[in-house]
C-alpha atoms as a PDB file:
ATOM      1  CA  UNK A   1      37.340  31.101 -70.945  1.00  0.00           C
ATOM      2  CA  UNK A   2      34.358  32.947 -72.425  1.00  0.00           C
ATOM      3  CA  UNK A   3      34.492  35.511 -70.245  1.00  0.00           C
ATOM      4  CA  UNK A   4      38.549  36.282 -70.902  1.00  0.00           C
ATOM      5  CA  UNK A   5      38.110  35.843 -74.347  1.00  0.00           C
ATOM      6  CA  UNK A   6      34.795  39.070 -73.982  1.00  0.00           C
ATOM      7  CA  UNK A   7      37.645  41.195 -71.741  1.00  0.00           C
ATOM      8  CA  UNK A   8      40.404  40.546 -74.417  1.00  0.00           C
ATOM      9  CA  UNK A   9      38.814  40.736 -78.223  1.00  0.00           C
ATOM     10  CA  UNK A  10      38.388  44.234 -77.598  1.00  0.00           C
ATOM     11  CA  UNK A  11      41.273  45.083 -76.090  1.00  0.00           C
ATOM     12  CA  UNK A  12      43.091  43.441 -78.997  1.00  0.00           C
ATOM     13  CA  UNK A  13      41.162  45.709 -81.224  1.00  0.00           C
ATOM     14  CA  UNK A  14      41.960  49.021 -79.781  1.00  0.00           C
ATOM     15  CA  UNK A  15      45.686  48.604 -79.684  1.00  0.00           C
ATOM     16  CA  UNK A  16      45.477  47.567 -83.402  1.00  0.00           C
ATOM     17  CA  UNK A  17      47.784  44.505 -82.365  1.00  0.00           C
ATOM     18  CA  UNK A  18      45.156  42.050 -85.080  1.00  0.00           C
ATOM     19  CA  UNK A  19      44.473  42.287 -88.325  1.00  0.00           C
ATOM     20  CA  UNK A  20      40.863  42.599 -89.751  1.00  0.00           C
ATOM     21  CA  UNK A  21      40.471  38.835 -90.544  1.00  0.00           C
ATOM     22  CA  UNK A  22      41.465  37.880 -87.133  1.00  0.00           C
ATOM     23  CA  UNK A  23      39.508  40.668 -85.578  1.00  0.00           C
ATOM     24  CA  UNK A  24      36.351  38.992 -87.176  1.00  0.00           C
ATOM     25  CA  UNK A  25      37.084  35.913 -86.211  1.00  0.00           C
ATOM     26  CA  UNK A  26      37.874  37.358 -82.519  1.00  0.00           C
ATOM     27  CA  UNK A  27      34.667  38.586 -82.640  1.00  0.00           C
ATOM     28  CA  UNK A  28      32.607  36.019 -83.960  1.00  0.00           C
ATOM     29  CA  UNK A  29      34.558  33.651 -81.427  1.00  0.00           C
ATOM     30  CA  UNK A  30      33.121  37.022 -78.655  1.00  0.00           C
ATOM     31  CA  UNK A  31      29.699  36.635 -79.891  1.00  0.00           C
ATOM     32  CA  UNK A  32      29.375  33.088 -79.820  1.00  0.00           C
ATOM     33  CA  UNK A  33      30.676  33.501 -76.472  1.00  0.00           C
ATOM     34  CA  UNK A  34      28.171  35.782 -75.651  1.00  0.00           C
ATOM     35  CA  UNK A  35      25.549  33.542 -76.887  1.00  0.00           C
ATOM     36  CA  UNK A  36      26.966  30.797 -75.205  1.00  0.00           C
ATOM     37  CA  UNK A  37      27.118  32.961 -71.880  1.00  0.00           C
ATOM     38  CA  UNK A  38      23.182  34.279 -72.480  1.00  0.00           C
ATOM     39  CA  UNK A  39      22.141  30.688 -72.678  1.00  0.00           C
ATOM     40  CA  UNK A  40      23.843  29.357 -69.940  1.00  0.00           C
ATOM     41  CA  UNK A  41      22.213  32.588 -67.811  1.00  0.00           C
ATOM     42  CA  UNK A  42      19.099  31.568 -69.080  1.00  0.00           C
ATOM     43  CA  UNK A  43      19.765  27.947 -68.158  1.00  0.00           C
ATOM     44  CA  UNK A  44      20.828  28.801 -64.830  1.00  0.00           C
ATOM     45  CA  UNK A  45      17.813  31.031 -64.700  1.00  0.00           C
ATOM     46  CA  UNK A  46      15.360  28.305 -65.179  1.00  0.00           C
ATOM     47  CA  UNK A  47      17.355  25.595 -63.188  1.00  0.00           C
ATOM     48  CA  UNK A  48      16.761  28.601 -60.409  1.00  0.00           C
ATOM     49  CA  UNK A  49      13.541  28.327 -61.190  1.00  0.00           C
ATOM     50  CA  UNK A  50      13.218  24.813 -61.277  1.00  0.00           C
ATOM     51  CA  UNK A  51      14.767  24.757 -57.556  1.00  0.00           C
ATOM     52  CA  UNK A  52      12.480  27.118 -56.563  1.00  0.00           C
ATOM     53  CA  UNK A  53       9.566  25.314 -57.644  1.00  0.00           C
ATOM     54  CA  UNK A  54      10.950  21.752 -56.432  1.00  0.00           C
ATOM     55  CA  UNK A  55      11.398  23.734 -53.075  1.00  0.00           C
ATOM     56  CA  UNK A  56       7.885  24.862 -52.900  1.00  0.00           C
ATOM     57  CA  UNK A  57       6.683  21.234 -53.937  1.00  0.00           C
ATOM     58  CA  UNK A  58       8.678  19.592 -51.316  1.00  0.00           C
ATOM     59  CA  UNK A  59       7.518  22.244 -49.095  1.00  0.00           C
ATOM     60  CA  UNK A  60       3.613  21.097 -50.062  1.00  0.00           C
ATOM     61  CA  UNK A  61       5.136  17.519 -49.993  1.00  0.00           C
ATOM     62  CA  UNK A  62       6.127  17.816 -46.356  1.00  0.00           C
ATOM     63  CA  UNK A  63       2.948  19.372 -45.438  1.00  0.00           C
ATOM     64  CA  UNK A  64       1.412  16.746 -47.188  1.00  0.00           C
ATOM     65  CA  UNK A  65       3.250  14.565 -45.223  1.00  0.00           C
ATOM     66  CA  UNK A  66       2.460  15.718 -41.998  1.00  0.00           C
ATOM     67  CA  UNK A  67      -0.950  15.904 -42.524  1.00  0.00           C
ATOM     68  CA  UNK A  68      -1.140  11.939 -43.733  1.00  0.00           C
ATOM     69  CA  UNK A  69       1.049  11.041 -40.686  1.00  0.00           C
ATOM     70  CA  UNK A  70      -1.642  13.116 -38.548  1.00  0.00           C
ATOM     71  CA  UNK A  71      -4.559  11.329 -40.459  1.00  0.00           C
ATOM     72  CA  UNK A  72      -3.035   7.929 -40.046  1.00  0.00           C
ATOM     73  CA  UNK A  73      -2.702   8.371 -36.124  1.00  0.00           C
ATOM     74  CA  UNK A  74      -6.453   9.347 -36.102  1.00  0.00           C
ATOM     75  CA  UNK A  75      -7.147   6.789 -38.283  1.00  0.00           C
ATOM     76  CA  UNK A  76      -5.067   4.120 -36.027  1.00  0.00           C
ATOM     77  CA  UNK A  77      -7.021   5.626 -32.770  1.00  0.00           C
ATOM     78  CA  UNK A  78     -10.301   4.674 -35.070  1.00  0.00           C
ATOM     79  CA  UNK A  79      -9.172   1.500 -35.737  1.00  0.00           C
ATOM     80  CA  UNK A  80      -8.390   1.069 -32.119  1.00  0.00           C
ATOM     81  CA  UNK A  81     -12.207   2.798 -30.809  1.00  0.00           C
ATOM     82  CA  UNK A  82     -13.549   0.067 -33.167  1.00  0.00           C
ATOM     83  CA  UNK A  83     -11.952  -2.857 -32.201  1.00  0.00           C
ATOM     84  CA  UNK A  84     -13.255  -2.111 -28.420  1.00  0.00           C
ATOM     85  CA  UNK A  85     -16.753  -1.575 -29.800  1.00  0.00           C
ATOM     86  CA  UNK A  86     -16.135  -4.872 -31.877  1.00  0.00           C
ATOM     87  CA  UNK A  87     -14.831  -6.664 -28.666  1.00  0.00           C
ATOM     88  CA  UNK A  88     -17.772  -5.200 -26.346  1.00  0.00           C
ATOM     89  CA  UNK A  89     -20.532  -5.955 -28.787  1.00  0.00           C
ATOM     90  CA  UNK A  90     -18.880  -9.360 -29.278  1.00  0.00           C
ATOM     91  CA  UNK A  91     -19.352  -9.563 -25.508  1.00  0.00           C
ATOM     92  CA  UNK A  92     -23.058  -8.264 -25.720  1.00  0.00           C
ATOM     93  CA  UNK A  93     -23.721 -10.484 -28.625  1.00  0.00           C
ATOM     94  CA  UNK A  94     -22.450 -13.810 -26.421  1.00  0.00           C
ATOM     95  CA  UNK A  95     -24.600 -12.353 -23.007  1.00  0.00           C
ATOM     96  CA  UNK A  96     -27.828 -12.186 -25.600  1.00  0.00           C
ATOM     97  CA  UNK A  97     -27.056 -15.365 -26.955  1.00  0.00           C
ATOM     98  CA  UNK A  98     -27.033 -17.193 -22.977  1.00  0.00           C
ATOM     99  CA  UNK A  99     -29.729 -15.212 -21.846  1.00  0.00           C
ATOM    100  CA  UNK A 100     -31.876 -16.228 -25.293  1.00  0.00           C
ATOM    101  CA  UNK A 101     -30.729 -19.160 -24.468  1.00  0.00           C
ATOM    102  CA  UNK A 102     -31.888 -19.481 -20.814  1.00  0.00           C
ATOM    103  CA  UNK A 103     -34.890 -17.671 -21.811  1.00  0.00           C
ATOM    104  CA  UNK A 104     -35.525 -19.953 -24.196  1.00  0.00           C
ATOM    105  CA  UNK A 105     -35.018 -22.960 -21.551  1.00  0.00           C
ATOM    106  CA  UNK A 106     -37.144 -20.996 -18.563  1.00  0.00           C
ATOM    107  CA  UNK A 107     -39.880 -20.910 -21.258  1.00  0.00           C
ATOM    108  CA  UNK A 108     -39.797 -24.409 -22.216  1.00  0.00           C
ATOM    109  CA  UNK A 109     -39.624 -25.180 -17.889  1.00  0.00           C
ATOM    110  CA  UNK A 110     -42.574 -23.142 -17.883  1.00  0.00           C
ATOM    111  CA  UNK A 111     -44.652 -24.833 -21.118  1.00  0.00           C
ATOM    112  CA  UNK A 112     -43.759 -28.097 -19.270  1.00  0.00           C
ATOM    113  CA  UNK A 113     -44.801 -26.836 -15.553  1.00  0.00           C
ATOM    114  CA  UNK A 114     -48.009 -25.281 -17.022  1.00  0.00           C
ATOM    115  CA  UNK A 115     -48.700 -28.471 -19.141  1.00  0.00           C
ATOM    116  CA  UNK A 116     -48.900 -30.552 -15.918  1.00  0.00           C
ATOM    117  CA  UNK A 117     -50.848 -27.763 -14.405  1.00  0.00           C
ATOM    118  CA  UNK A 118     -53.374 -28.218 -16.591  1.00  0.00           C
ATOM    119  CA  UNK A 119     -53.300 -31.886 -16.161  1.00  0.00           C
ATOM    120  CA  UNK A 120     -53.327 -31.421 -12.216  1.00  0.00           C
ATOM    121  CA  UNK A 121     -56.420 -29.104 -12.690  1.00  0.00           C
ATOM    122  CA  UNK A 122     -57.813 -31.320 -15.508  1.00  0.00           C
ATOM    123  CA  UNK A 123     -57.641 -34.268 -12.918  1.00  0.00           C
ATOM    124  CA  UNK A 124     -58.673 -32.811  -9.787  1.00  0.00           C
ATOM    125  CA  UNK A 125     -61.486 -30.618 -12.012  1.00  0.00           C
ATOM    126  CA  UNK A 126     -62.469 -34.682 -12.320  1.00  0.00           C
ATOM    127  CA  UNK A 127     -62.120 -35.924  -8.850  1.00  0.00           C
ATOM    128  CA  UNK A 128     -64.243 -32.605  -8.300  1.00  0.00           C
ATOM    129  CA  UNK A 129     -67.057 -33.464 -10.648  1.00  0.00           C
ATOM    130  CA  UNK A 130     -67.109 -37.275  -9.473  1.00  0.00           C
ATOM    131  CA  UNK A 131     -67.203 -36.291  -5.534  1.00  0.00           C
ATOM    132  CA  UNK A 132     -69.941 -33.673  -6.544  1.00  0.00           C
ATOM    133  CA  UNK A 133     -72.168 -36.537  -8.568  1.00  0.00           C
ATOM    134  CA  UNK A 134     -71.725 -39.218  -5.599  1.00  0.00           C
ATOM    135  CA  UNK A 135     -72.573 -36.454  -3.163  1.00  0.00           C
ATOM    136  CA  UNK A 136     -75.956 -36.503  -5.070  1.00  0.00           C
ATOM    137  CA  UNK A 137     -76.637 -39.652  -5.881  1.00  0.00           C
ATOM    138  CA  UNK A 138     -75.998 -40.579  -2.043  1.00  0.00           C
ATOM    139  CA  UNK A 139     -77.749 -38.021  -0.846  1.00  0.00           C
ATOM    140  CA  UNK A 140     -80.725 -40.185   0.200  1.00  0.00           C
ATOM    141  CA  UNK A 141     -78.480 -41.774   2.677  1.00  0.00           C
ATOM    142  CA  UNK A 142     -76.476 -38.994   3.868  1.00  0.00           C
ATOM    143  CA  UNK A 143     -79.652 -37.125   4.622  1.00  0.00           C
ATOM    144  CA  UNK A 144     -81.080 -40.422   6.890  1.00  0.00           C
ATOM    145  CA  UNK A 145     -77.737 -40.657   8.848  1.00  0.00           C
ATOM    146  CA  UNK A 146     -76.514 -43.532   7.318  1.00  0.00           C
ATOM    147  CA  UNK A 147     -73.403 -42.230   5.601  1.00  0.00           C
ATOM    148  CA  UNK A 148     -71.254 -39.902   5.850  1.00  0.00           C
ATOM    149  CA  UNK A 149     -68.815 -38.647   3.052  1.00  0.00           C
ATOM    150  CA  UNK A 150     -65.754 -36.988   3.630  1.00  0.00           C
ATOM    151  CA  UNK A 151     -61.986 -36.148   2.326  1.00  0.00           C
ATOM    152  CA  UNK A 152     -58.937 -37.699   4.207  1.00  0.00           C
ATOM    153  CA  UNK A 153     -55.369 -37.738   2.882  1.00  0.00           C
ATOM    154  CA  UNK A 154     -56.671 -36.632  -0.635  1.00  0.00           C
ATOM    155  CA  UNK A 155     -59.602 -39.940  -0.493  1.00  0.00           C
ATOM    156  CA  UNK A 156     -62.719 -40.207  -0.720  1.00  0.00           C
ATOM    157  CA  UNK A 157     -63.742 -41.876   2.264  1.00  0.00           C
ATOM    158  CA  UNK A 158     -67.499 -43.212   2.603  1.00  0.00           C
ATOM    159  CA  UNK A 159     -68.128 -43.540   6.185  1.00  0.00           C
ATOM    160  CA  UNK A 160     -70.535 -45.933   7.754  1.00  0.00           C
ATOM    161  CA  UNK A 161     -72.006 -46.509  11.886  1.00  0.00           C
ATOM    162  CA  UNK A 162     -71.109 -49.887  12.459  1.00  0.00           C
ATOM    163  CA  UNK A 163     -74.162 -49.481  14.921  1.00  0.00           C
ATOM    164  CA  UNK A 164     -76.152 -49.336  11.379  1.00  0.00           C
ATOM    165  CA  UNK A 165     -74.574 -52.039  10.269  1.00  0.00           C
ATOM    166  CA  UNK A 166     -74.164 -54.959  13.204  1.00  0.00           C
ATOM    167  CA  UNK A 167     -75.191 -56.103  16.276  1.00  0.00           C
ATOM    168  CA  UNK A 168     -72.985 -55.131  19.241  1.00  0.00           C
ATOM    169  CA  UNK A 169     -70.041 -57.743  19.212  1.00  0.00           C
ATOM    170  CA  UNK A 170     -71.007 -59.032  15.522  1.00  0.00           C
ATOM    171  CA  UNK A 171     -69.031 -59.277  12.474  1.00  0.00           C
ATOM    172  CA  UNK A 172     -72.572 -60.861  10.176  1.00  0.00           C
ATOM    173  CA  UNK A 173     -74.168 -57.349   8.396  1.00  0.00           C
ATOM    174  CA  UNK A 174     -78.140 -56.602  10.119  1.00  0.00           C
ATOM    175  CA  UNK A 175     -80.586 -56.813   7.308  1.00  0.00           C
ATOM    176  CA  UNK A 176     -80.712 -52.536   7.391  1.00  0.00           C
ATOM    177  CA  UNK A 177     -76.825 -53.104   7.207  1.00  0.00           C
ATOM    178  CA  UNK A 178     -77.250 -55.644   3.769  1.00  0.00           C
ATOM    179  CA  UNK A 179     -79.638 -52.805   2.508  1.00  0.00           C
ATOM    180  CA  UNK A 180     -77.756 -49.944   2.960  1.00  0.00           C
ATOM    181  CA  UNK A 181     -74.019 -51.329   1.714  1.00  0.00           C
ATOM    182  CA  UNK A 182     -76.166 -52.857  -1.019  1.00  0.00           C
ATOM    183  CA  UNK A 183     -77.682 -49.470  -1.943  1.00  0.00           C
ATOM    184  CA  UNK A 184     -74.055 -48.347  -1.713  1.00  0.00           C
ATOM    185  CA  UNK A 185     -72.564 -50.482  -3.859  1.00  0.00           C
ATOM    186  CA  UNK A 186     -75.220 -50.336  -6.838  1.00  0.00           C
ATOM    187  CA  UNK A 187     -73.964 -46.481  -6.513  1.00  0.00           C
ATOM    188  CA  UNK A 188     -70.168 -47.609  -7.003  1.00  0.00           C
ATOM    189  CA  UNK A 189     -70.503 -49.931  -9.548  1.00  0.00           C
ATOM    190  CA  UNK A 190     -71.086 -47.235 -11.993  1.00  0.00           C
ATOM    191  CA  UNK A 191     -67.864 -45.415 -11.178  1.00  0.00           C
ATOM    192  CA  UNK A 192     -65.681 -46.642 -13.847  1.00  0.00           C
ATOM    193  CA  UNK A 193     -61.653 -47.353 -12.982  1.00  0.00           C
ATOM    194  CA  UNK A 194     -61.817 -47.139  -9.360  1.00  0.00           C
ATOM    195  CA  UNK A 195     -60.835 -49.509  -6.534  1.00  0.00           C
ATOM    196  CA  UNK A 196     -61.980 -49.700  -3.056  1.00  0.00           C
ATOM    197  CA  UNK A 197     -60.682 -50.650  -0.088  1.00  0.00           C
ATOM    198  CA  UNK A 198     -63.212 -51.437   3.176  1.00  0.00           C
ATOM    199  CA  UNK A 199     -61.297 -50.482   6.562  1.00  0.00           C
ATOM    200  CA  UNK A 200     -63.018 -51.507   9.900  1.00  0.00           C
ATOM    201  CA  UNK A 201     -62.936 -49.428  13.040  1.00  0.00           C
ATOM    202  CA  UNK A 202     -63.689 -49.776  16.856  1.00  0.00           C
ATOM    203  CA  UNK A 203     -63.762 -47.926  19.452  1.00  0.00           C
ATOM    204  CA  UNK A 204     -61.403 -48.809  22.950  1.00  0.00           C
ATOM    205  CA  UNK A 205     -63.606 -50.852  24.550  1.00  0.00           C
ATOM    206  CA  UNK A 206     -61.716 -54.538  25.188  1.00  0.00           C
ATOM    207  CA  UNK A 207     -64.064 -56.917  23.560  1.00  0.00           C
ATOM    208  CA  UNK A 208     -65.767 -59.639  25.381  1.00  0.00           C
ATOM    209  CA  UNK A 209     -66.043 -62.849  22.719  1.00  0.00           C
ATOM    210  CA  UNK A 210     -64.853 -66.025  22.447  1.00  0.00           C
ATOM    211  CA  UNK A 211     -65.132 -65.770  19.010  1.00  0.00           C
ATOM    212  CA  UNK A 212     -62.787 -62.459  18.526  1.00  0.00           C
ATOM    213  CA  UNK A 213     -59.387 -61.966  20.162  1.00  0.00           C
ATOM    214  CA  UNK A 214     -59.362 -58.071  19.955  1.00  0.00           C
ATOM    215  CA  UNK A 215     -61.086 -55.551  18.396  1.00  0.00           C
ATOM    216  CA  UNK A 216     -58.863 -55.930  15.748  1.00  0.00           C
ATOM    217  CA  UNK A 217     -60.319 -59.621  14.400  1.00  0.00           C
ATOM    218  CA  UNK A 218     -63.624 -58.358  15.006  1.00  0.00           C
ATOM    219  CA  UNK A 219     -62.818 -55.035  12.754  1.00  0.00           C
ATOM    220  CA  UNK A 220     -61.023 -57.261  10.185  1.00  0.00           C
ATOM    221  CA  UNK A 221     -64.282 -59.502   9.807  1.00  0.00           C
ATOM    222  CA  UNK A 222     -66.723 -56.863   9.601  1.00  0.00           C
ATOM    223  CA  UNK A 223     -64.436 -55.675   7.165  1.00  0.00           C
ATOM    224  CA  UNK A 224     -64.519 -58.732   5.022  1.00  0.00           C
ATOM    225  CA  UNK A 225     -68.136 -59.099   5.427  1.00  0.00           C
ATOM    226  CA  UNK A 226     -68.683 -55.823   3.603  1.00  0.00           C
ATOM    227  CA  UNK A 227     -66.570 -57.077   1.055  1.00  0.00           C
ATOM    228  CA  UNK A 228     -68.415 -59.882   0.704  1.00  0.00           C
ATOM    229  CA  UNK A 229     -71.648 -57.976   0.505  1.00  0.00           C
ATOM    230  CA  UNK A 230     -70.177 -56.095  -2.139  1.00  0.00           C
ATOM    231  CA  UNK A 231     -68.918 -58.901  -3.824  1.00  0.00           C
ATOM    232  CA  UNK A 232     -72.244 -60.221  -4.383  1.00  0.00           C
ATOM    233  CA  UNK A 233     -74.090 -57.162  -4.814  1.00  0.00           C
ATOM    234  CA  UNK A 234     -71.945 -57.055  -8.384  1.00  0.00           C
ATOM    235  CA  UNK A 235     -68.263 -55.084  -7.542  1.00  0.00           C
ATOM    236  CA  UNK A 236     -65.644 -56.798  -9.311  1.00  0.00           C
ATOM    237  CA  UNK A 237     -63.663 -58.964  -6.213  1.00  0.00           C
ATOM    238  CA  UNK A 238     -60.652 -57.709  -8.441  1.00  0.00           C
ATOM    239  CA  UNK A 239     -61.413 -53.893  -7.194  1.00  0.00           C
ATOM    240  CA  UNK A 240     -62.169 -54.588  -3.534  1.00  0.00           C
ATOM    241  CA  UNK A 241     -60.161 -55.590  -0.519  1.00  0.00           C
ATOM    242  CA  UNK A 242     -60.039 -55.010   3.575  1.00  0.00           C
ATOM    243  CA  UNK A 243     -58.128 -53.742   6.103  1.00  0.00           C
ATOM    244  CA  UNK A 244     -58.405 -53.336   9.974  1.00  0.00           C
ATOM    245  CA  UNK A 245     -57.337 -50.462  12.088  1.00  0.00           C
ATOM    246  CA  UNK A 246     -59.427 -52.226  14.825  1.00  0.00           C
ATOM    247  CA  UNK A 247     -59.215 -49.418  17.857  1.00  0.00           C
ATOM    248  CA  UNK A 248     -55.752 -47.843  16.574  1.00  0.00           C
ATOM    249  CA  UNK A 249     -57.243 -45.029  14.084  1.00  0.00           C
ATOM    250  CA  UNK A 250     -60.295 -42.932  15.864  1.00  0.00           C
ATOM    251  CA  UNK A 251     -61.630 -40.094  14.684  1.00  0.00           C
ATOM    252  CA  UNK A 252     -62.848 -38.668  18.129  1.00  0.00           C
ATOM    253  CA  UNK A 253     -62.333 -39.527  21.352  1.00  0.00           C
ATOM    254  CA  UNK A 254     -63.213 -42.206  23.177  1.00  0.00           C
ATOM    255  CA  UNK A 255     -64.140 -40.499  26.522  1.00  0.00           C
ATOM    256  CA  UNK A 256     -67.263 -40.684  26.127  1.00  0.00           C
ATOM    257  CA  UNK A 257     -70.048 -42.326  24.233  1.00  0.00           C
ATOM    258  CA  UNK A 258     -70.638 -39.934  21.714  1.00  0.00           C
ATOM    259  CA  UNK A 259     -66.781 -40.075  20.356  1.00  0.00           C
ATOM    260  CA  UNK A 260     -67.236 -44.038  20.717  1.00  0.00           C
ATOM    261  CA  UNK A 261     -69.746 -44.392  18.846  1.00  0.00           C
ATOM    262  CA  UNK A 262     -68.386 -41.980  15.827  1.00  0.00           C
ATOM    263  CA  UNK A 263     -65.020 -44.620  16.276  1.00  0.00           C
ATOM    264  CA  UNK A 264     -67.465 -47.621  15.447  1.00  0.00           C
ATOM    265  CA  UNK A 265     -67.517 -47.380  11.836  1.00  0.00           C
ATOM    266  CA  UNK A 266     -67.101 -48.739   8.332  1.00  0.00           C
ATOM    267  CA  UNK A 267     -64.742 -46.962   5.667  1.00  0.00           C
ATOM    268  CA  UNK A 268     -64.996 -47.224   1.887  1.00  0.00           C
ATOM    269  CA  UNK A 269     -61.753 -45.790   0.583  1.00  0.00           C
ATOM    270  CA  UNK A 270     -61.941 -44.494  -3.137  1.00  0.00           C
ATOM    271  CA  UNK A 271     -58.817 -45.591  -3.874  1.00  0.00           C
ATOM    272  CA  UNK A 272     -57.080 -42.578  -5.941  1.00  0.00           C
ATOM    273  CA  UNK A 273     -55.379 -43.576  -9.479  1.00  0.00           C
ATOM    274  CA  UNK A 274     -51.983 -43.360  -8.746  1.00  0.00           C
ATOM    275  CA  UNK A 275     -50.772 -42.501 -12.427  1.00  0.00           C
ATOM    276  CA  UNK A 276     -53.004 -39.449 -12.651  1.00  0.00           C
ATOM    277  CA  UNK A 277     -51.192 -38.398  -9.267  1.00  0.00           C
ATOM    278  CA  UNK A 278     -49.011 -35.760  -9.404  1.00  0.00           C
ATOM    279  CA  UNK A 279     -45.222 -37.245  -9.202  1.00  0.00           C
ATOM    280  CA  UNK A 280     -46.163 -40.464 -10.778  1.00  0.00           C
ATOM    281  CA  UNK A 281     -44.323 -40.137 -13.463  1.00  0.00           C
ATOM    282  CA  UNK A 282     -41.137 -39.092 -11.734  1.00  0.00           C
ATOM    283  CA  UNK A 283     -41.304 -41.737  -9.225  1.00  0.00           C
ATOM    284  CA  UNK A 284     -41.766 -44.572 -12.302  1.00  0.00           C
ATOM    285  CA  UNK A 285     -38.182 -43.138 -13.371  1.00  0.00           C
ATOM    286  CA  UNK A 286     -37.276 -43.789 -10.110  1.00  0.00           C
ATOM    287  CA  UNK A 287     -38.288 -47.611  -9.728  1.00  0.00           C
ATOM    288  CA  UNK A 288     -36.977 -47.915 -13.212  1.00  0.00           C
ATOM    289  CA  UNK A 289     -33.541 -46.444 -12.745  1.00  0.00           C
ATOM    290  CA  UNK A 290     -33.227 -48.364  -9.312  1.00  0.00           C
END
């Protein structure tokens, strides 16, 4: 309407159709028009503008937009990288903690093994010392043939000629016999915690004796009548017994006189202490659990 009303006001003028009072207010109807038209350009001008610069932002907002969505996918692959180094080091974390563990029960097998190590050595740096200080104080007697001291089955085994100590066919000690298991004995009695046990041996030779069956009564009696001897030469009776192996144990052979004469003979087991033995302990557990 504006716009007619700019086309026609002048119009109206020129063909002098209007008076002057209505061509005044024709024209101040044109120039508010005008006004009205300038300000509406203007406001189309800056709502132009406006677009233009909501274009550009949403243009910067997309781009915006695109780069979050790219930064949220790298940060999701992250996320992702993590949680496997999470789950492997969680993995790592539960190996260390079995293998501290192990390690820490292989070092407490080995404190244990090298605690009874050192109670093995401990002992047989003992037994060691003791069959070193016999060795000496019998030396007098080893050196005149009269005993012999050896190691059998982990005993110490004092070894004595029968021929030394009885007649041929006799169970009752000579007096050289008396002396020497006296002179013996007087040694043992100041070994403190050990038992003894006397075995008698023979040789093969059938015995002729009314008074012996075998050889294995007349071993068992010369057996006891070491004991005996000991007995009274001051060995508790509580720390001494016998055996006899009569001919069935020889230490040589019994071809020939030499290796029959070796078989004739007296032992003097030191009985070991069987709690200082290794296994003792585990083989308690064992009598107590049965």
């Amino acid at each position: 309407m504006n716009r007619y009303l700019a086309m026609t006001i002048p119009l109206l003028v020129l063909s002098g159709c209007v008076s002057v009072g209505k061509y005044d207010d024709l024209k101040k109807l044109y120039d508010e028009a005008q006004t009205q038209l300038g300000d509406r350009q203007m406001r189309i001008g800056s709502l132009a503008a406006s677009v233009s610069v909501a274009e550009g932002e949403s243009k910067q907002l997309k781009a915006e937009n695109q780069r979050a969505r790219a930064q949220l996918v790298a940060l999701d692959a992250e996320r992702n990288r993590l949680m496997a180094e999470q789950h492997e080091l969680t993995l790592k974390m539960t190996q260390l903690l079995e293998d501290s563990s192990a390690l820490k029960q292989s070092t407490e097998q080995l404190r244990v093994a090298f605690a009874d190590l050192s109670r093995r050595k401990t002992e047989a740096d003992r037994r060691v010392a003791e069959f070193k200080n016999l060795l000496t104080r019998f030396k007098s007697l080893i050196d005149a043939g009269t005993l012999k001291v050896t190691i059998s089955d982990g005993r110490m085994v004092l070894q004595l000629p029968t021929d030394v100590l009885f007649d041929s066919g006799s169970a009752k000690l000579s007096k050289q016999g008396l002396q020497a298991i006296t002179e013996v004995t007087n040694i043992l009695k100041e070994v403190s915690g050990r038992r003894y046990q006397v075995e008698g041996h023979t040789d093969n030779v059938p015995i002729h004796n009314p008074q012996y069956r075998s050889n294995w009564e007349l071993a068992a009696a010369r057996g006891l009548g070491v004991v005996r001897a000991m007995s009274d030469a001051g060995v508790d009776p509580q720390l001494v017994s016998a055996a006899s192996y009569g001919e069935y144990h020889p230490t040589a052979s019994n071809d020939d006189p030499a290796g029959r004469k070796e078989n004739r003979r007296i032992e003097i087991i030191v009985v070991p202490n069987l709690s200082m033995l290794p296994g003792y302990e585990e083989l308690q557990q064992v009598v107590q659990a049965s």
